[in-house]
N, C-alpha and C. Protein backbone atom coordinates (compact mmCIF):
# COMPACT_ATOMS: atom_id res chain seq x y z
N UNK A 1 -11.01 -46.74 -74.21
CA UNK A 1 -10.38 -47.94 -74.71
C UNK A 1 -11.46 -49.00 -74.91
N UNK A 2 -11.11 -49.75 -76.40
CA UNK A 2 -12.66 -50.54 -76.20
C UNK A 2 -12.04 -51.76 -75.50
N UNK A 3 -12.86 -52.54 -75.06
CA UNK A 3 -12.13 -53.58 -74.32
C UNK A 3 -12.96 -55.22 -75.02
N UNK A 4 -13.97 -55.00 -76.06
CA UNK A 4 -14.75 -55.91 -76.18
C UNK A 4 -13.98 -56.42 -77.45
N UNK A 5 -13.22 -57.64 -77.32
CA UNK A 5 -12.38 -58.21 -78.38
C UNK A 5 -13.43 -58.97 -79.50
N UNK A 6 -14.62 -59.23 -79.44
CA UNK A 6 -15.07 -59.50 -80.59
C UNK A 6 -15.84 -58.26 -81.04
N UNK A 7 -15.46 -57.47 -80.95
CA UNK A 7 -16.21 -56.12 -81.65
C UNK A 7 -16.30 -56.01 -83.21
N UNK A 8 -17.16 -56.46 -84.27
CA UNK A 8 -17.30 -56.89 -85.67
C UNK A 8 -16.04 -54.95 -86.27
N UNK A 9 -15.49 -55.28 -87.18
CA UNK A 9 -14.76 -54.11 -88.06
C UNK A 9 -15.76 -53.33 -88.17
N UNK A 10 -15.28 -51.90 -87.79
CA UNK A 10 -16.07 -50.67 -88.05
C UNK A 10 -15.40 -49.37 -88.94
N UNK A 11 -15.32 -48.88 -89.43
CA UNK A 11 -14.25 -48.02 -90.42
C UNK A 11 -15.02 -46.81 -90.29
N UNK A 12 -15.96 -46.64 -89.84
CA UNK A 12 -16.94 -45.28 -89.41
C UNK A 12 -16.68 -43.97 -89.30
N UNK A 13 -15.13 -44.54 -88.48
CA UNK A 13 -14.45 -42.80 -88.12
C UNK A 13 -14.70 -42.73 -86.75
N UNK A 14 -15.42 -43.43 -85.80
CA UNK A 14 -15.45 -43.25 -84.28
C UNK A 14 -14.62 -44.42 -83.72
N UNK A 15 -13.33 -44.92 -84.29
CA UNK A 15 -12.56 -45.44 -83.49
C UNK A 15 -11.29 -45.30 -83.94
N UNK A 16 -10.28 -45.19 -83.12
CA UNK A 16 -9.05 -44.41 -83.39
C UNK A 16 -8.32 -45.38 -82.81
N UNK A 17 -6.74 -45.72 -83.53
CA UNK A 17 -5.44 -46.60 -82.76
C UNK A 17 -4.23 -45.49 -82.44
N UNK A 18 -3.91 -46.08 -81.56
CA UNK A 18 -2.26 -45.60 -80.89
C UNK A 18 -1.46 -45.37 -82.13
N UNK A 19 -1.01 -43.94 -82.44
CA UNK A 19 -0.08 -43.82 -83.74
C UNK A 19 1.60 -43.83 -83.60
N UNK A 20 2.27 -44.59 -82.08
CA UNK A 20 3.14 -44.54 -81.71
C UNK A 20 3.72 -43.63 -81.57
N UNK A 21 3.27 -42.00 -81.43
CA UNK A 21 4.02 -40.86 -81.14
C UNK A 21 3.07 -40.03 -80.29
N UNK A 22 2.38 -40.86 -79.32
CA UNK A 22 1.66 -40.01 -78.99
C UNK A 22 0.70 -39.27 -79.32
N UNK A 23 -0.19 -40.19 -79.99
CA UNK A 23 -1.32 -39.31 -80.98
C UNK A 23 -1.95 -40.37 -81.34
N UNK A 24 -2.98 -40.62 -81.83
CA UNK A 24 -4.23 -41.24 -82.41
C UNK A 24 -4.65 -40.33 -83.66
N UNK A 25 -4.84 -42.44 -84.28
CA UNK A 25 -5.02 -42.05 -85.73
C UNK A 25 -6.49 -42.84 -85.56
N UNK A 26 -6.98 -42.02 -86.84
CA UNK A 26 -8.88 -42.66 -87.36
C UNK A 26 -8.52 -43.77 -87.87
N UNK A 27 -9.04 -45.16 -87.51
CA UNK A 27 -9.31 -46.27 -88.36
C UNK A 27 -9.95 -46.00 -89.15
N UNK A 28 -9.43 -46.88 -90.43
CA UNK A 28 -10.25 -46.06 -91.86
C UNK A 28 -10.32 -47.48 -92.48
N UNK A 29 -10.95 -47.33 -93.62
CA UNK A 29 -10.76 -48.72 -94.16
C UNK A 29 -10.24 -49.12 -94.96
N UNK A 30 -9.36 -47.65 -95.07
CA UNK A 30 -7.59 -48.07 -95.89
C UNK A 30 -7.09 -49.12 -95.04
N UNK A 31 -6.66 -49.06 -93.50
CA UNK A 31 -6.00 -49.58 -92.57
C UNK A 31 -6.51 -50.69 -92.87
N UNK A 32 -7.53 -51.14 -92.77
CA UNK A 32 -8.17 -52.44 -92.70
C UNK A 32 -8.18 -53.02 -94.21
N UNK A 33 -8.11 -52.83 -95.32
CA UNK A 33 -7.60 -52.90 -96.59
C UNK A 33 -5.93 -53.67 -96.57
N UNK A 34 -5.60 -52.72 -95.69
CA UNK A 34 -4.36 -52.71 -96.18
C UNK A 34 -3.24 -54.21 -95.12
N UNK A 35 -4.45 -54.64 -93.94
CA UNK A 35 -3.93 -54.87 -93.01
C UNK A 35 -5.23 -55.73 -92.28
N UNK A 36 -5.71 -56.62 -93.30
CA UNK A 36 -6.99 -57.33 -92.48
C UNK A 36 -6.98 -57.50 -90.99
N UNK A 37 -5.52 -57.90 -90.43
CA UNK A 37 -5.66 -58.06 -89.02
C UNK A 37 -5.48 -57.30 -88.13
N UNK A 38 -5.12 -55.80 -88.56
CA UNK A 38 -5.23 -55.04 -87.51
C UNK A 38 -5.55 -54.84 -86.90
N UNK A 39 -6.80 -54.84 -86.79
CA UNK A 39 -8.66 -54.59 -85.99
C UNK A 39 -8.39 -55.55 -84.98
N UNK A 40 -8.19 -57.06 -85.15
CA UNK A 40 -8.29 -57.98 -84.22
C UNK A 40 -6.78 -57.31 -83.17
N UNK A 41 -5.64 -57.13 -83.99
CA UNK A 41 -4.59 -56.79 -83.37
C UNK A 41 -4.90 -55.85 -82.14
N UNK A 42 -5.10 -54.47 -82.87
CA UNK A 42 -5.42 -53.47 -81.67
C UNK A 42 -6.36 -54.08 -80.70
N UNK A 43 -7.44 -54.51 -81.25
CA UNK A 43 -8.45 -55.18 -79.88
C UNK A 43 -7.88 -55.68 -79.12
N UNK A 44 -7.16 -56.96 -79.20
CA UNK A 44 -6.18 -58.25 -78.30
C UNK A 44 -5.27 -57.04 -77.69
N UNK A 45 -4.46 -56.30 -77.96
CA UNK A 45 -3.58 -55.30 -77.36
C UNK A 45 -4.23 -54.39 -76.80
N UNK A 46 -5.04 -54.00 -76.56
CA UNK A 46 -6.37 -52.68 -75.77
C UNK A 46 -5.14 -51.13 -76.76
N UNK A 47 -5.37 -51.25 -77.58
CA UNK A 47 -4.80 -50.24 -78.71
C UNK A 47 -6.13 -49.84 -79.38
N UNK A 48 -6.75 -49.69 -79.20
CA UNK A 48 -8.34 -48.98 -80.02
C UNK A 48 -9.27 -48.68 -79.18
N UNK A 49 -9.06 -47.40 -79.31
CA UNK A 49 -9.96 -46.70 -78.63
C UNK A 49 -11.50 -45.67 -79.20
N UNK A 50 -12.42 -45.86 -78.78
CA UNK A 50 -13.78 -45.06 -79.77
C UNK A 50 -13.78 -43.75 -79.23
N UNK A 51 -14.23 -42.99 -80.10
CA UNK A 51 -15.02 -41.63 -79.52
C UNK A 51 -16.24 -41.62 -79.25
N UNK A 52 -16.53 -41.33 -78.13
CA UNK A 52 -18.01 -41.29 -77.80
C UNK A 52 -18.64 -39.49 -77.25
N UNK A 53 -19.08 -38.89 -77.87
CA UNK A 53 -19.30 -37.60 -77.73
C UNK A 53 -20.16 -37.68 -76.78
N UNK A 54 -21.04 -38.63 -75.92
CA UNK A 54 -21.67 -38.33 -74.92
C UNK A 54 -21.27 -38.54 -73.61
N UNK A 55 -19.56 -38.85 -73.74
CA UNK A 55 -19.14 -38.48 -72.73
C UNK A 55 -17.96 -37.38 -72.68
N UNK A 56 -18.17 -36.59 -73.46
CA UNK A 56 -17.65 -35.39 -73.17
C UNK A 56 -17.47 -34.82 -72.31
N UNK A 57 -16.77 -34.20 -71.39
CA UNK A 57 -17.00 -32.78 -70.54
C UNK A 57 -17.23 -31.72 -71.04
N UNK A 58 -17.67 -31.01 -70.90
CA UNK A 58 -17.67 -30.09 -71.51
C UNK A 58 -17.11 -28.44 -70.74
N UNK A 59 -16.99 -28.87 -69.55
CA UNK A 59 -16.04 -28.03 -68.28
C UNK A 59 -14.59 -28.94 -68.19
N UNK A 60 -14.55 -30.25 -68.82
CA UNK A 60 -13.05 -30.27 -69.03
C UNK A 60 -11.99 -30.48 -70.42
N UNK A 61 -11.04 -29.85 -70.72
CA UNK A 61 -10.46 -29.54 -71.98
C UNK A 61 -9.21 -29.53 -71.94
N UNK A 62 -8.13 -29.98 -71.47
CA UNK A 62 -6.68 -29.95 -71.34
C UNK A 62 -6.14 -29.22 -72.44
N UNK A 63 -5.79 -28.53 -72.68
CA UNK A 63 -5.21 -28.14 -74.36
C UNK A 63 -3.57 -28.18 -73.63
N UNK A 64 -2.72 -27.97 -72.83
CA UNK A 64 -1.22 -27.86 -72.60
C UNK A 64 -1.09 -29.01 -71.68
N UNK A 65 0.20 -28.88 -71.20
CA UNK A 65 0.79 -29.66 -70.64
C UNK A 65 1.07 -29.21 -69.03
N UNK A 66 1.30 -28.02 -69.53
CA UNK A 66 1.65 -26.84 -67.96
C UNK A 66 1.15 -27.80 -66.41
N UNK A 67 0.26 -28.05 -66.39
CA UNK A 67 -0.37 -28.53 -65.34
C UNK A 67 0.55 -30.09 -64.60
N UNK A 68 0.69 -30.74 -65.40
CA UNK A 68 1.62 -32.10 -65.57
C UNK A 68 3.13 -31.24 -64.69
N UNK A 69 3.60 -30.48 -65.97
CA UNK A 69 4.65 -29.97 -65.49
C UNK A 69 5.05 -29.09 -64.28
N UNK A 70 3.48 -28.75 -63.71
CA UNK A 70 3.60 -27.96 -62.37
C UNK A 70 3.50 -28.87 -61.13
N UNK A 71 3.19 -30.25 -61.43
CA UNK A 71 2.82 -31.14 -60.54
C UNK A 71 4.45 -31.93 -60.48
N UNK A 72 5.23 -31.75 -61.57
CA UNK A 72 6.58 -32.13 -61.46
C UNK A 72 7.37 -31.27 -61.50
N UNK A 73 7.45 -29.92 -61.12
CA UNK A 73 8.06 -29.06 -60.79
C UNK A 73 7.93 -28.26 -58.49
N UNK A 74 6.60 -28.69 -58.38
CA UNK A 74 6.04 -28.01 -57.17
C UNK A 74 6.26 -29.22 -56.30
N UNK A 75 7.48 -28.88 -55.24
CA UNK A 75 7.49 -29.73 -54.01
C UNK A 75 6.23 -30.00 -53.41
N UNK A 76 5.45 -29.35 -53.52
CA UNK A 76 4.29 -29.52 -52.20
C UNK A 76 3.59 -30.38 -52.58
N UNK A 77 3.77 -30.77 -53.40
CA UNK A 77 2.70 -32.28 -53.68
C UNK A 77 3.15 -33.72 -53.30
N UNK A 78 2.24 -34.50 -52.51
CA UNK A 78 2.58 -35.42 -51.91
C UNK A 78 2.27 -36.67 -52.94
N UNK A 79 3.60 -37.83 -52.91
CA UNK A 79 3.52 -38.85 -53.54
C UNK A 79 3.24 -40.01 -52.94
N UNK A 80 2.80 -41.26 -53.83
CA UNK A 80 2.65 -42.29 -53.21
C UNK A 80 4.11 -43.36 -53.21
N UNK A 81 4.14 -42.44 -54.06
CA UNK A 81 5.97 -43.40 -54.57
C UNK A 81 7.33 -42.65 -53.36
N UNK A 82 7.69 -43.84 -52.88
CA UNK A 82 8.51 -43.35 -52.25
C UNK A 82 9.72 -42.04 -52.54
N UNK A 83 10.85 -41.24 -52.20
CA UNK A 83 11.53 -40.55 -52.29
C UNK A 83 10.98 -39.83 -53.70
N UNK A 84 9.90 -39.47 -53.61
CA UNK A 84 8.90 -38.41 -54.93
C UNK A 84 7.93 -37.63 -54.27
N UNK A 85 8.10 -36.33 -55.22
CA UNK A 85 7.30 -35.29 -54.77
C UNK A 85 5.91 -35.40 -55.84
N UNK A 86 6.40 -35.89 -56.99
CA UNK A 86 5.48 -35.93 -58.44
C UNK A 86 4.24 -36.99 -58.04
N UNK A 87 2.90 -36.81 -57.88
CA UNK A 87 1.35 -37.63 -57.46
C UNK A 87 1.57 -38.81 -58.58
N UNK A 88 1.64 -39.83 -57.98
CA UNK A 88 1.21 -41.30 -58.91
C UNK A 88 -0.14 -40.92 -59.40
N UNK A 89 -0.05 -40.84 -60.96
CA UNK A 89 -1.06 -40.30 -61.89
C UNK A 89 -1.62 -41.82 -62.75
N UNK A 90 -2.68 -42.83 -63.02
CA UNK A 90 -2.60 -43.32 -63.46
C UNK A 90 -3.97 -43.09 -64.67
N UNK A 91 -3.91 -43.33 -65.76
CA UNK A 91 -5.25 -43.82 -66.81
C UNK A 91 -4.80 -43.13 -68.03
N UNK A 92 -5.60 -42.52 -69.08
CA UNK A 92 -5.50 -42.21 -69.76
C UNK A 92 -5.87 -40.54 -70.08
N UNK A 93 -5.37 -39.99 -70.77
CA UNK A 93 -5.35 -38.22 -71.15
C UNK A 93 -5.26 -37.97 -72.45
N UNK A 94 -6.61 -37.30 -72.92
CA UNK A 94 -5.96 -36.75 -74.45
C UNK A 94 -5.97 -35.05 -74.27
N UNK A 95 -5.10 -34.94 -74.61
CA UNK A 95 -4.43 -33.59 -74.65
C UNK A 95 -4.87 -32.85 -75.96
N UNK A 96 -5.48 -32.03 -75.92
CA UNK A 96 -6.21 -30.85 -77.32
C UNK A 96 -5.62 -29.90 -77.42
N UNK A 97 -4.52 -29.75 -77.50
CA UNK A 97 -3.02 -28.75 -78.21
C UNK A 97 -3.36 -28.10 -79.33
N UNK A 98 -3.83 -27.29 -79.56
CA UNK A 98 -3.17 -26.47 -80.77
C UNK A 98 -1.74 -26.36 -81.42
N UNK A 99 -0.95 -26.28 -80.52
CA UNK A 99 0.52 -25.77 -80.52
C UNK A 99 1.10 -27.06 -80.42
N UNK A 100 1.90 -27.55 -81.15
CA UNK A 100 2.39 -28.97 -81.25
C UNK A 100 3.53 -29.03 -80.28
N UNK A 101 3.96 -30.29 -79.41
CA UNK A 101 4.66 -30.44 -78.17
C UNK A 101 5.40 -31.44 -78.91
N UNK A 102 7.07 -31.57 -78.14
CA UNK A 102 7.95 -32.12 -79.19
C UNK A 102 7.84 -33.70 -78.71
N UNK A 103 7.91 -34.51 -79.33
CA UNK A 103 7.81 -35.86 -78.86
C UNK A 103 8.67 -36.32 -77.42
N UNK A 104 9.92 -36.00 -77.94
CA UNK A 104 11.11 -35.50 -76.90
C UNK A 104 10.93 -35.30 -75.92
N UNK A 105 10.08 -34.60 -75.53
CA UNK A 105 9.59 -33.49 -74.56
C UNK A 105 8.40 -34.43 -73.78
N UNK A 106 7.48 -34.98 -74.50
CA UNK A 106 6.65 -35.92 -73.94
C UNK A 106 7.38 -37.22 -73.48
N UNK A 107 8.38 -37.94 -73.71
CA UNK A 107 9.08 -38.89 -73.52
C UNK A 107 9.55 -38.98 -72.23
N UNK A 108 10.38 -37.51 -72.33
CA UNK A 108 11.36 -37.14 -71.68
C UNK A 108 11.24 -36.64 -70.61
N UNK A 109 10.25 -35.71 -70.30
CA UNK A 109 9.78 -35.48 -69.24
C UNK A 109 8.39 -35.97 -68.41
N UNK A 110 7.35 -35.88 -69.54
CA UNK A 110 6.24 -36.83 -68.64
C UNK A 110 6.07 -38.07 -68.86
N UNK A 111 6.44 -38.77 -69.63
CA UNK A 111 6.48 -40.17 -69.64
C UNK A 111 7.08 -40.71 -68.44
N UNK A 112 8.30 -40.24 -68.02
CA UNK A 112 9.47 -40.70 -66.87
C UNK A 112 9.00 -40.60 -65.79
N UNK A 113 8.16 -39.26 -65.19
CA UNK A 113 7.40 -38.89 -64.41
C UNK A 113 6.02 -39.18 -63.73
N UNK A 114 5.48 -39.84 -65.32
CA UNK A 114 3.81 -40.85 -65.05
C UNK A 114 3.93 -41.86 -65.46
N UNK A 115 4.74 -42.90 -65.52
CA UNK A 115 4.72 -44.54 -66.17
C UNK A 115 3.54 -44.91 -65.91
N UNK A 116 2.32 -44.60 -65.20
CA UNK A 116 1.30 -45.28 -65.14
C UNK A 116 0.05 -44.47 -66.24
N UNK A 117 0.53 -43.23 -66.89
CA UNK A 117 -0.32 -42.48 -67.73
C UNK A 117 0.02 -42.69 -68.58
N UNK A 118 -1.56 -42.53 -69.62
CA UNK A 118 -0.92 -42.93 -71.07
C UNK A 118 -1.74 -41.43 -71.60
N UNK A 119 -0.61 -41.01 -72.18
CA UNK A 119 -0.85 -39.95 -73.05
C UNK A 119 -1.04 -39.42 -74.28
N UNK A 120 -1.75 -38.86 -74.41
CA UNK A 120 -2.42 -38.89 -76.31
C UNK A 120 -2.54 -37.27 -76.40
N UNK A 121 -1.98 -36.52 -77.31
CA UNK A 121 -2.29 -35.21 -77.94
C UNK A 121 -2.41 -35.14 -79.35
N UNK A 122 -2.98 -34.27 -79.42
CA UNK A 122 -4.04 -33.62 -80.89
C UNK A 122 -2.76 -33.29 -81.59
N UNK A 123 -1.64 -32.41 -81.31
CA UNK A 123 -0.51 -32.30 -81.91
C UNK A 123 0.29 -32.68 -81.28
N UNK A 124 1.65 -33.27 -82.11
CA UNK A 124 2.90 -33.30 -81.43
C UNK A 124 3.74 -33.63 -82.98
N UNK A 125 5.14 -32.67 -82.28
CA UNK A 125 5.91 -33.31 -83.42
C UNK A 125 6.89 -34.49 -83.51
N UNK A 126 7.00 -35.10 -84.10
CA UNK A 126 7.26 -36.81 -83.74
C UNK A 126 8.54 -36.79 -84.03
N UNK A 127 9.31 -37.37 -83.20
CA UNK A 127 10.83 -37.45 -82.91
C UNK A 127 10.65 -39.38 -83.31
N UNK A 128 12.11 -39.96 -83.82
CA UNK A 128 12.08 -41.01 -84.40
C UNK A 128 13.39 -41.61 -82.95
N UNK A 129 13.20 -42.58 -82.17
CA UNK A 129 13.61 -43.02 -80.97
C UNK A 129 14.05 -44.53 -81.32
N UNK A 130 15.05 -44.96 -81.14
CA UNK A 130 15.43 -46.65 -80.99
C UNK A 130 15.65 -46.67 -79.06
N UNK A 131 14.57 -48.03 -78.70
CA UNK A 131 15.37 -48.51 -77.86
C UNK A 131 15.74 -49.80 -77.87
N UNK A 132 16.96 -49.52 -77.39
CA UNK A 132 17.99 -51.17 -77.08
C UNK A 132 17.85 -51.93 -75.79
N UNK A 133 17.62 -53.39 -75.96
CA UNK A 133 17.33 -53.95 -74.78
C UNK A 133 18.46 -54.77 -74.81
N UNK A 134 19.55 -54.72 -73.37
CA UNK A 134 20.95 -55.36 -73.81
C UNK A 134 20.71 -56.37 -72.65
C-alpha cells in the first residue's frame, strides 16, 4: 500500500487500485485521462498499491483459498476474539488463483471470518452486491 500522499502520477504499470471485487487493476493513463483525480483519490484513501518485485518471496505463493478455509473450518485453532475458533488474521493477501473464486464466496465466507484482512486475487468472478444501510 503506498502510503506517501504526495506521490507525483505514475501510469508505468507498477501501481495498481482496489477494483471493488476483490482484485486489482493497473493504473494506466486511461484512468488518469479519464479521471484527473483519481491518483490523489486512491492516495488520500490508502487504495493504491505498487508492485515491487524485490520483495517477492519467492518460497511464498498462495494460489487457493483452502488454507483460510481450514483455519475456519478446524476447531483447534485458538482465537483472540472471544466465543471463536477462527485466528484474528489482520493485513493484506494477494491470492495468485488460476481458477477463478466466486465473489460470493469471498464475501461470504472469508470476508465475515477476517474483517481485519484485506483480500486481493488474480481471479475471481464478480458477483454485483447492494448494501442497505437502514
Amino acid at each position: 500500500m503506498v502510503t506517501d500522499t504526495d506521490l507525483p502520477v505514475d501510469t508505468s504499470g507498477n501501481y495498481y487500485y482496489d477494483n471493488g471485487h476483490y482484485g486489482l487493476a493497473v493504473y494506466t493513463e486511461a484512468d488518469y485521462t479519464a479521471d484527473k483525480s483519481s491518483w490523489k483519490r486512491y492516495l488520500n484513501n490508502n487504495q493504491l498499491y505498487e508492485y515491487d518485485e524485490s520483495k517477492k518471496l519467492d518460497s511464498v505463493n498462495i494460489t487457493d483459498i483452502d488454507l483460510f478455509k481450514n483455519l475456519i473450518d478446524n476447531s483447534i485453532f485458538v482465537s483472540s476474539v472471544e466465543d471463536s475458533t477462527v485466528p484474528n488474521i489482520s493485513g493484506y493477501v494477494y491470492i495468485d488463483n488460476e481458477t477463478a473464486v466466486d465473489e460470493g464466496t469471498i464475501y461470504n465466507e472469508l470476508s465475515v471470518n477476517y474483517p481485519n484482512l484485506h483480500l486481493f486475487f488474480k481471479n475471481v468472478n464478480k458477483g454485483y452486491v447492494a448494501k442497505f444501510v437502514i
